[in-house]
C-alpha atoms as a PDB file:
ATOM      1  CA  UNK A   1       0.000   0.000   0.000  1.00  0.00           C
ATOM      2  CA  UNK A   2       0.962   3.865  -0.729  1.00  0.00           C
ATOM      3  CA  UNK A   3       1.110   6.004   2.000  1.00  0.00           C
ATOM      4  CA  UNK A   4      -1.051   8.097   2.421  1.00  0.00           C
ATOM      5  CA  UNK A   5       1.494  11.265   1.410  1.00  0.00           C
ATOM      6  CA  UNK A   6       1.690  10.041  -2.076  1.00  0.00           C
ATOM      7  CA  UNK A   7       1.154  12.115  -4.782  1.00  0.00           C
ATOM      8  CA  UNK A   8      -1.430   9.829  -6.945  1.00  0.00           C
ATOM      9  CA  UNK A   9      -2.557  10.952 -10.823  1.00  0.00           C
ATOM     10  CA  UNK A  10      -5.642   9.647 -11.830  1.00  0.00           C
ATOM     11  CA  UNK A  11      -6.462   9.411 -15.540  1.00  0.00           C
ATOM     12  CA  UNK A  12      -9.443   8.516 -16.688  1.00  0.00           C
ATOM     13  CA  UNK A  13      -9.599   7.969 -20.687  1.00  0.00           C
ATOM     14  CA  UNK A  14     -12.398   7.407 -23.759  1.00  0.00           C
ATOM     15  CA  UNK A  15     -12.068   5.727 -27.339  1.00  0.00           C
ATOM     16  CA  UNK A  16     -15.188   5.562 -29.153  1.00  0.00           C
ATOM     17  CA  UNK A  17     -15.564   4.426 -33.103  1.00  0.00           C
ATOM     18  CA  UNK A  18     -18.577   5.642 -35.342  1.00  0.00           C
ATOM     19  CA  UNK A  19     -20.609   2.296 -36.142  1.00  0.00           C
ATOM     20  CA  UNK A  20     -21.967   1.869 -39.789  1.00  0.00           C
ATOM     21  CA  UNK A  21     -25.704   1.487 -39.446  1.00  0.00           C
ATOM     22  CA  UNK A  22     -28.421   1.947 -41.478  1.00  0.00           C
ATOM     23  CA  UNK A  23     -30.188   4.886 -39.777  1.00  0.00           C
ATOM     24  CA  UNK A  24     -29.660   8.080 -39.781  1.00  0.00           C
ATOM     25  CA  UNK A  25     -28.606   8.205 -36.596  1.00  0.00           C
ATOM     26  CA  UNK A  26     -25.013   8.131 -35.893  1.00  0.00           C
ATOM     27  CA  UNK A  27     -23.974   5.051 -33.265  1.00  0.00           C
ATOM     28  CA  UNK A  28     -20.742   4.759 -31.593  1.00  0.00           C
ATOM     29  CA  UNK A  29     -19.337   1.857 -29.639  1.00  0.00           C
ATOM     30  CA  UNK A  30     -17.516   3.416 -26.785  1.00  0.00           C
ATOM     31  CA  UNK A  31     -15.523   2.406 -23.911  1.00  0.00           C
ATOM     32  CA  UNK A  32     -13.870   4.502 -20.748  1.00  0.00           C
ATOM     33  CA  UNK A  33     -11.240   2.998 -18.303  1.00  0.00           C
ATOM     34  CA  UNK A  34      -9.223   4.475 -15.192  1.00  0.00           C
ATOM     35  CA  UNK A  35      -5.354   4.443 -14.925  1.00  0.00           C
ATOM     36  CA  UNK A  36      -3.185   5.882 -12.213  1.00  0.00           C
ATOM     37  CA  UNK A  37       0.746   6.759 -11.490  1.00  0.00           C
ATOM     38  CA  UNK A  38       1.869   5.186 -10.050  1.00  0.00           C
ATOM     39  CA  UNK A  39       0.405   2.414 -11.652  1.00  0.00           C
ATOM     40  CA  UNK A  40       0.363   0.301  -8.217  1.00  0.00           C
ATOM     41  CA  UNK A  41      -2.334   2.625  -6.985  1.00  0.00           C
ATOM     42  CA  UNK A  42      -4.829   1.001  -9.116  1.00  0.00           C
ATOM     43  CA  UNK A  43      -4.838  -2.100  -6.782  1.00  0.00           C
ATOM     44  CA  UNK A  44      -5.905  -0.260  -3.824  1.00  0.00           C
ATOM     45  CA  UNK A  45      -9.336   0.635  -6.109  1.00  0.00           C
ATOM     46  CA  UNK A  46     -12.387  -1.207  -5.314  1.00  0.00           C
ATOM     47  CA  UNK A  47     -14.372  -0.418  -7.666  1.00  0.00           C
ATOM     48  CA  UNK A  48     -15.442   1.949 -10.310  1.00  0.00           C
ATOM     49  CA  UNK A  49     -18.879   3.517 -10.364  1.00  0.00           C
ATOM     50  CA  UNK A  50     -19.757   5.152 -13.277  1.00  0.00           C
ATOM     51  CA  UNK A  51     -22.662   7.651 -13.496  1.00  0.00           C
ATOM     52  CA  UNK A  52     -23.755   7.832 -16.654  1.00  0.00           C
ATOM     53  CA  UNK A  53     -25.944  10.012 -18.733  1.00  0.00           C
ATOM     54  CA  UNK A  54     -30.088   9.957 -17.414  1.00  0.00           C
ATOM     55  CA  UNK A  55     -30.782   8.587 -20.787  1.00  0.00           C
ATOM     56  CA  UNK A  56     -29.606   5.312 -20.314  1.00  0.00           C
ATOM     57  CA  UNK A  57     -31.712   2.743 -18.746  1.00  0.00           C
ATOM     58  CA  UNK A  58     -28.973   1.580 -16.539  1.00  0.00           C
ATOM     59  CA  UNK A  59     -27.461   5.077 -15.453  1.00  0.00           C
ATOM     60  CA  UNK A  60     -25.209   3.723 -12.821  1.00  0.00           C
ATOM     61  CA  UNK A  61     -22.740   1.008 -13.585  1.00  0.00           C
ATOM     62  CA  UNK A  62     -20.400  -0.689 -11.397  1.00  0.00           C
ATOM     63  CA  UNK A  63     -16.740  -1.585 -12.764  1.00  0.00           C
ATOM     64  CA  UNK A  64     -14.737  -4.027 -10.281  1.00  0.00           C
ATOM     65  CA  UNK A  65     -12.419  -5.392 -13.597  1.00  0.00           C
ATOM     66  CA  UNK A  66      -9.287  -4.087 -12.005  1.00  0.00           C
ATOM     67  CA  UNK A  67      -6.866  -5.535 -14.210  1.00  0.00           C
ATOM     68  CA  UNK A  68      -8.784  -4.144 -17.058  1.00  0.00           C
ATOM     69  CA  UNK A  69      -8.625  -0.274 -15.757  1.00  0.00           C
ATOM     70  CA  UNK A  70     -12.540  -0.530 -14.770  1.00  0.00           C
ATOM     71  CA  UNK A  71     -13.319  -0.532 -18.481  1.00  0.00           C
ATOM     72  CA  UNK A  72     -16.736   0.293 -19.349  1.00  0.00           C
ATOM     73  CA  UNK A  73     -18.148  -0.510 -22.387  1.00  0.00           C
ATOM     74  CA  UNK A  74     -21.245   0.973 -23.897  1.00  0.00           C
ATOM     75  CA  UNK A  75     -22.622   2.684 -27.374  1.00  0.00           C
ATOM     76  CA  UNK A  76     -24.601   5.664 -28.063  1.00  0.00           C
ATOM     77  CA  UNK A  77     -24.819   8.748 -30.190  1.00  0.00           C
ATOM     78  CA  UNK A  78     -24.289  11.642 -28.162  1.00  0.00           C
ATOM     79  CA  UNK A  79     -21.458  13.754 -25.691  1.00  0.00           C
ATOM     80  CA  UNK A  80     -21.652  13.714 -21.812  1.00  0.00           C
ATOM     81  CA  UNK A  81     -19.804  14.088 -18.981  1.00  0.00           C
ATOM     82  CA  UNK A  82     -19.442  11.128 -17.220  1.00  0.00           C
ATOM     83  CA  UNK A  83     -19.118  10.881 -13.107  1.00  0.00           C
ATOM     84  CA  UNK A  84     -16.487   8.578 -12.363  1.00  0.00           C
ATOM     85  CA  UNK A  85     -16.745   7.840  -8.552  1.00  0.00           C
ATOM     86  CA  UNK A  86     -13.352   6.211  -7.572  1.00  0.00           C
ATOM     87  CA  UNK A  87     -14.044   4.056  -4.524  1.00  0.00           C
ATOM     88  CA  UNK A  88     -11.082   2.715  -2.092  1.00  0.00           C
ATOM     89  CA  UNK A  89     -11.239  -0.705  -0.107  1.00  0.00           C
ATOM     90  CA  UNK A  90     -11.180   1.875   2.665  1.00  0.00           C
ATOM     91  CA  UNK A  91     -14.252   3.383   1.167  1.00  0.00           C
ATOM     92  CA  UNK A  92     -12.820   6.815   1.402  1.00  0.00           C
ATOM     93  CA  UNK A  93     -14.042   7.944  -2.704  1.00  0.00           C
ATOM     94  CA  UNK A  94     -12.683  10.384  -5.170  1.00  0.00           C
ATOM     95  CA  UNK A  95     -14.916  12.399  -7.757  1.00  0.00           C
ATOM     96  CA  UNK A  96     -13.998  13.184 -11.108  1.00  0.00           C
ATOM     97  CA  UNK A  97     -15.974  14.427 -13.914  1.00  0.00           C
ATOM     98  CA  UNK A  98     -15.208  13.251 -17.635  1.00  0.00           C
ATOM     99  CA  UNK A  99     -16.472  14.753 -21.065  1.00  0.00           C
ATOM    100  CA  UNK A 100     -16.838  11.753 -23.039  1.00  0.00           C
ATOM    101  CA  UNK A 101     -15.902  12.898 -26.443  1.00  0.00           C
ATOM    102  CA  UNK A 102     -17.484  10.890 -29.490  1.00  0.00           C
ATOM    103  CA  UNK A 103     -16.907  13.097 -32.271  1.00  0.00           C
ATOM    104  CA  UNK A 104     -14.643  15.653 -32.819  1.00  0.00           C
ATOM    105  CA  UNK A 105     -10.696  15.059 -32.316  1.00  0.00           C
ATOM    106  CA  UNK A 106     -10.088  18.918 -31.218  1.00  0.00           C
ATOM    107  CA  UNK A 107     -11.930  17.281 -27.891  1.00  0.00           C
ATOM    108  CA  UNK A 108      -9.305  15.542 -25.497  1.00  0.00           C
ATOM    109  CA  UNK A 109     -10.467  12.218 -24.399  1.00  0.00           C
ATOM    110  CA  UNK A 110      -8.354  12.163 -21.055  1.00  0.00           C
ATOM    111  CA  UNK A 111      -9.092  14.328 -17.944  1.00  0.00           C
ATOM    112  CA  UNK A 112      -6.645  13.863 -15.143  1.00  0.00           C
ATOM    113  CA  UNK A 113      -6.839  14.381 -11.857  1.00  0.00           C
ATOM    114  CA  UNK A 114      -3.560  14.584  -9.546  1.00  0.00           C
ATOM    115  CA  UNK A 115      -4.317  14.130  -5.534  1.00  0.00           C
ATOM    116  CA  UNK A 116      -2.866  12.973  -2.376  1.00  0.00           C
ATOM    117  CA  UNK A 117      -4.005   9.470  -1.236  1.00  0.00           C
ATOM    118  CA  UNK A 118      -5.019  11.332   2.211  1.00  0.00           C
ATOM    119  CA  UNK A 119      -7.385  13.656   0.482  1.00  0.00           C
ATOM    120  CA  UNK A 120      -9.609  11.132  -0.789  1.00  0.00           C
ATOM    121  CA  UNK A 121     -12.600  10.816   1.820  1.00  0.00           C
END
């Protein structure tokens, strides 16, 4: 375990890629995942709540997939910002908010977050 001193970044990332359908409504097929530095800090994460959009019929997901940065998988057609609620096996949590960015490339699909492990709570 860290100590509670340590500096931790938290990155949390998107892809997404346009699916070819035959409506005129554009898909995309999506994913979002959580990594850290030091990457060791990622092991102390219980799990990964994700908030998503109201739209969705299951709005809250829960991402325990450690080894696979929390990924969350999902498609849609539109831009949100996602709450990604970090949660400790402590239980002390971390907020942070993330634009996920479908469309354009001039949007960056990364928001980081740099904390100490003490002010999580």
């Amino acid at each position: 375990m860290l100590g509670e001193d340590m500096l931790v970044k938290i990155m949390v990332r998107n892809t997404s890629q346009r699916l070819i359908t035959h409506s005129a409504e554009q898909q995309f097929q999506w994913s979002v995942l959580v990594e850290t530095e030091p990457a060791q800090f990622r092991k102390e994460i219980k799990k990964v709540l994700y908030h998503l959009h109201p739209t969705f019929p299951n709005k809250d997901v829960v991402k325990t997939n450690e080894s696979e940065g929390f990924m969350l998988k999902a498609q849609g057609w539109g831009e949100f910002i996602i709450t990604v609620e970090l949660v400790l096996y402590d239980n002390r949590r971390l907020i942070v908010e993330h634009y996920l960015s479908l469309f354009s490339k001039n949007h960056k699909m990364e928001t980081v977050k740099t904390i100490f492990k003490k002010d999580f709570v």
